[in-house]
Protein backbone atom coordinates (compact mmCIF):
# COMPACT_ATOMS: atom_id res chain seq x y z
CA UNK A 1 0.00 0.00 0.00
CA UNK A 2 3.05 2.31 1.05
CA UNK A 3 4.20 1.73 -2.81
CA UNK A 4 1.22 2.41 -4.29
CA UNK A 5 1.08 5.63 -1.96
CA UNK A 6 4.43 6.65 -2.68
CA UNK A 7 3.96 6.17 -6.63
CA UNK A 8 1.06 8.33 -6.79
CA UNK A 9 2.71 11.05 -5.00
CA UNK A 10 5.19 11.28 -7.52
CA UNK A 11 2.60 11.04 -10.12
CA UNK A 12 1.36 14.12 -8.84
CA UNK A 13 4.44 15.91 -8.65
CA UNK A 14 5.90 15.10 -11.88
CA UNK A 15 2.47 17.10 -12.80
CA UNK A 16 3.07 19.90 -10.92
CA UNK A 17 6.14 20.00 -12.26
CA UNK A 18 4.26 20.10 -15.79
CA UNK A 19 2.15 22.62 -14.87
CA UNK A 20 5.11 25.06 -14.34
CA UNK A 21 6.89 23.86 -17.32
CA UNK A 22 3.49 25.03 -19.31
CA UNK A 23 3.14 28.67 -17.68
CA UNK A 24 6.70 28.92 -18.41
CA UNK A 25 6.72 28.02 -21.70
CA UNK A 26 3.69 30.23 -22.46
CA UNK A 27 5.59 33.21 -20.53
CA UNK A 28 8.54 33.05 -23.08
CA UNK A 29 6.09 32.52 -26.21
CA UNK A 30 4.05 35.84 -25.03
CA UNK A 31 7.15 37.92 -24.53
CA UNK A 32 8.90 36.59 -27.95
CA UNK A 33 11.54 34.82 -26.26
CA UNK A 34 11.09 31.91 -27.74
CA UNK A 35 9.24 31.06 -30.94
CA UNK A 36 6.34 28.99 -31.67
CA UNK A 37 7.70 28.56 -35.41
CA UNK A 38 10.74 26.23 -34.01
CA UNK A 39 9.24 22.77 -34.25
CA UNK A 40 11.23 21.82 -31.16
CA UNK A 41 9.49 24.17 -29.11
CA UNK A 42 6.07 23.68 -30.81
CA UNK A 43 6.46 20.21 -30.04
CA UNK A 44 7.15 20.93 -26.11
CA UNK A 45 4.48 23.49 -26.23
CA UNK A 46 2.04 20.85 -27.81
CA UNK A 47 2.76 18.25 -25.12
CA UNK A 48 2.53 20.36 -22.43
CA UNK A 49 -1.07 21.52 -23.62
CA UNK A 50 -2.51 18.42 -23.99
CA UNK A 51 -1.38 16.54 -20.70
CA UNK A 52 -2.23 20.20 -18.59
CA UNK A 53 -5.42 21.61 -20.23
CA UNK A 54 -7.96 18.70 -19.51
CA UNK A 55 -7.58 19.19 -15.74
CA UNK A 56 -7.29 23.63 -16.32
CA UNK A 57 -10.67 23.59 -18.24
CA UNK A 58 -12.95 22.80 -15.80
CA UNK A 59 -10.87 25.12 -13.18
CA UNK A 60 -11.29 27.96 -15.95
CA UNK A 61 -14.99 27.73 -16.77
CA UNK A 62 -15.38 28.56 -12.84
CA UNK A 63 -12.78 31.41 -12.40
CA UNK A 64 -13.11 34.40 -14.24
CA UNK A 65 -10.53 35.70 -16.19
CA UNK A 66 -8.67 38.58 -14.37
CA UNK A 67 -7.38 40.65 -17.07
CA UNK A 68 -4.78 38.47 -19.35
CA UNK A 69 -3.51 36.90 -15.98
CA UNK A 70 -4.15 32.99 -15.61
CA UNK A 71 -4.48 31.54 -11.94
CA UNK A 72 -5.75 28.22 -12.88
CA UNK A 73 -2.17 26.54 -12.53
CA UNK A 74 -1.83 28.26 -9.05
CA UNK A 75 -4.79 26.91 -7.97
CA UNK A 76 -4.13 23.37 -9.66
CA UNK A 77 -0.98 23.03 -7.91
CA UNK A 78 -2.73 24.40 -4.83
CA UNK A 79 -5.35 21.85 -4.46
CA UNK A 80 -2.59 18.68 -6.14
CA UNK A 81 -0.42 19.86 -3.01
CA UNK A 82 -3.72 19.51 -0.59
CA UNK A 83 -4.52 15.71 -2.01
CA UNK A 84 -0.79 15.00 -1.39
CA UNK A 85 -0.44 16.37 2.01
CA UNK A 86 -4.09 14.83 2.69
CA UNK A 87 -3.33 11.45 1.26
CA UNK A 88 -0.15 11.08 3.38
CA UNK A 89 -2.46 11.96 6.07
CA UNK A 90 -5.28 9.66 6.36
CA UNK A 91 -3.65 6.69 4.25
CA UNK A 92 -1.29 5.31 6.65
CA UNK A 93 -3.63 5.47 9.01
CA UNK A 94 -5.91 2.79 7.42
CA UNK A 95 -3.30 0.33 6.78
């Protein structure tokens, strides 16, 4: 069960760790430091949309947008942290 528990938490973070990768990446597109046109980065930038923006959507159709700023990753990584921590919590408890 430990395994199982341990595997998933990493799960999550390698996520998390997507999630930044993605409002990175999307940073350095807006402010022309890098350029969609490179087919390495369009690749990357591809990726990253797919695996992040089934789980943003439903957090964007509830928060409005707040002028050209994006919070959905913060509070995707917010509530990934709070199934982690909670997880940890009440799992070894049961075994």
């Amino acid at each position: 069960m430990l395994a199982l528990l341990g595997l998933i938490s990493t799960l999550i973070q390698i996520f998390i760790w997507l999630l930044i990768a993605n409002a990175i990446l999307s940073w350095l597109v807006a402010f022309n430091v890098v350029n969609t046109s490179n087919q390495f980065v369009a690749t990357i930038g591809r990726f990253l949309y797919r695996i992040t923006e089934p789980p943003l959507r439903p957090i964007r159709r509830i928060i409005p947008s707040m002028g050209g700023l994006d919070v959905s990753p913060i509070i995707l990584i917010l509530l990934l942290i709070f199934l982690r921590n909670l997880m940890f919590e009440y799992v070894p408890r049961m075994v």
